[in-house]
Every structure is written in C-alpha cells, then in structure tokens.
Protein backbone atom coordinates (compact mmCIF):
# COMPACT_ATOMS: atom_id res chain seq x y z
CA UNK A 1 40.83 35.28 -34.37
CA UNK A 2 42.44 32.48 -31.80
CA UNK A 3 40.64 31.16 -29.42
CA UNK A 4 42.59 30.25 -25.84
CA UNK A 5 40.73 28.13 -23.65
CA UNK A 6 41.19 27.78 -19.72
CA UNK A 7 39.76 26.13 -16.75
CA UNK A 8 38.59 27.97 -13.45
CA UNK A 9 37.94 26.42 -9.69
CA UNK A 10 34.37 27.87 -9.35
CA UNK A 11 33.16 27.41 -6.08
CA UNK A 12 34.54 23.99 -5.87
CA UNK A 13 33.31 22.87 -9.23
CA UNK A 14 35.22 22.96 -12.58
CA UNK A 15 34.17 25.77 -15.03
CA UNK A 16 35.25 25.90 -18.80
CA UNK A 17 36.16 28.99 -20.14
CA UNK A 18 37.07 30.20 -23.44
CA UNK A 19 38.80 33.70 -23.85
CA UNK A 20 38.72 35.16 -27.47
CA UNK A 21 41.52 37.34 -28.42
CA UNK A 22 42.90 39.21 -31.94
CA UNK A 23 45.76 37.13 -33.35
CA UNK A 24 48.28 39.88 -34.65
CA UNK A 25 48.75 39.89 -38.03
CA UNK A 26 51.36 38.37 -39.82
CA UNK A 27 53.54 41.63 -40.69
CA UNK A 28 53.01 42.94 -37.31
CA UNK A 29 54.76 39.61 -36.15
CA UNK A 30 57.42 39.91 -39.29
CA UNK A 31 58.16 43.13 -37.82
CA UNK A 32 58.43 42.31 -34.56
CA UNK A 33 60.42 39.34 -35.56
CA UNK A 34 62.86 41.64 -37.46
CA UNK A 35 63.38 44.04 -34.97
CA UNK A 36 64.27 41.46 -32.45
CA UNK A 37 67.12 40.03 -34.45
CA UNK A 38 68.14 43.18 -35.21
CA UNK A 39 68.44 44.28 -31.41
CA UNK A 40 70.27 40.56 -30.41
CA UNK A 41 72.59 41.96 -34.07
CA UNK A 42 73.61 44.92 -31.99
CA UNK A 43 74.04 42.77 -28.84
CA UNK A 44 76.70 40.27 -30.29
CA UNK A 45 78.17 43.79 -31.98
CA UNK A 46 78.30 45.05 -28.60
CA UNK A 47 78.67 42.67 -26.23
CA UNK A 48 79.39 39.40 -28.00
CA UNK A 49 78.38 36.27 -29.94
CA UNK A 50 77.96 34.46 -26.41
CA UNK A 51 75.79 37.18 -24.64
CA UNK A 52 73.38 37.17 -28.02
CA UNK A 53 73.33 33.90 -28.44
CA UNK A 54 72.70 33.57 -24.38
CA UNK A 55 69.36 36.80 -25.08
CA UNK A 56 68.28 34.86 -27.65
CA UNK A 57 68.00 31.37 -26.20
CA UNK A 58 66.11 33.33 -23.42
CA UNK A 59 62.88 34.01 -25.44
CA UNK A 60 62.33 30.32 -25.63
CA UNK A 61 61.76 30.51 -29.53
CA UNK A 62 64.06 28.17 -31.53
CA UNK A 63 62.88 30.47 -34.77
CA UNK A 64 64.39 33.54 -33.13
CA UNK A 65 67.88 31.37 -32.27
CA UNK A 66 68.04 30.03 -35.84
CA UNK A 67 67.82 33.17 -37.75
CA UNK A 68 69.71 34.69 -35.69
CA UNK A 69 72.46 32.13 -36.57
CA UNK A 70 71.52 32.40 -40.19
CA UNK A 71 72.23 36.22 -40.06
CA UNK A 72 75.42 35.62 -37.73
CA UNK A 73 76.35 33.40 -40.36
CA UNK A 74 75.55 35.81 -43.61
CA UNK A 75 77.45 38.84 -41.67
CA UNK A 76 80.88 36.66 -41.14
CA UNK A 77 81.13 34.95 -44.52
CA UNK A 78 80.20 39.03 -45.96
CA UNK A 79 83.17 40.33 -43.97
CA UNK A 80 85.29 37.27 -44.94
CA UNK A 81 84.66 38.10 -48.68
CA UNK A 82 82.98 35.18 -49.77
C-alpha cells in the first residue's frame, strides 16, 4: 500500500493529511503497460511513426517512449530480414 500525502487550508491554518490508497499490482501495471504500446503499435501502423511517437510523448512517461522505440526498432530490423 502507498501512502500520498497532501496539505489542506483549514480555516486559515495548515492541516496535514495523508490519503492511503492500493498500489496496483505489478502485472496489472505490465498489462496495462503492454496494452498501451500495443495501441501507440497500431497508431504508427495507422497513422504514422510521427503521430505515435507524438501519443506517446503525451503520457509524460519516458518508459512508455523507450519501449516503444525498442519495439519500433525490433518490427523494422524483422521486416528488413535481419
């Protein structure tokens, strides 16, 4: 379990919160993970290396961009033969 902590404006005084949460577990995240390189996979089928590359530099997550290039990468030397 993570803990995420905040702080509220309570009348006019600082209050310390902490909110508890359930992390997601690690293949729920794999999954998740896989899926959306999978969808930006289609995209660049679809619609281009530029316009994936452009969805995947949106969710802010440099692990999403680099396996997406590693998979980008795998699929062209595949079709290339080597």
């Amino acid at each position: 379990m993570l803990a995420s902590s905040f702080f509220l404006l309570y009348r006019g005084r600082v209050r310390y919160d902490i909110l508890c949460y359930m992390n997601p577990s690690p293949s729920d995240r794999e999954a998740e993970h896989a899926a959306q390189i999978e969808a930006l996979l289609e995209i660049a089928r679809k619609r281009g290396l530029e316009e994936a590359v452009r969805e995947a530099r949106a969710t802010n997550n440099p692990h999403i961009l680099d396996d997406l290039h590693d998979r980008l990468a795998a699929e062209i030397r595949r079709a290339l033969g080597k």
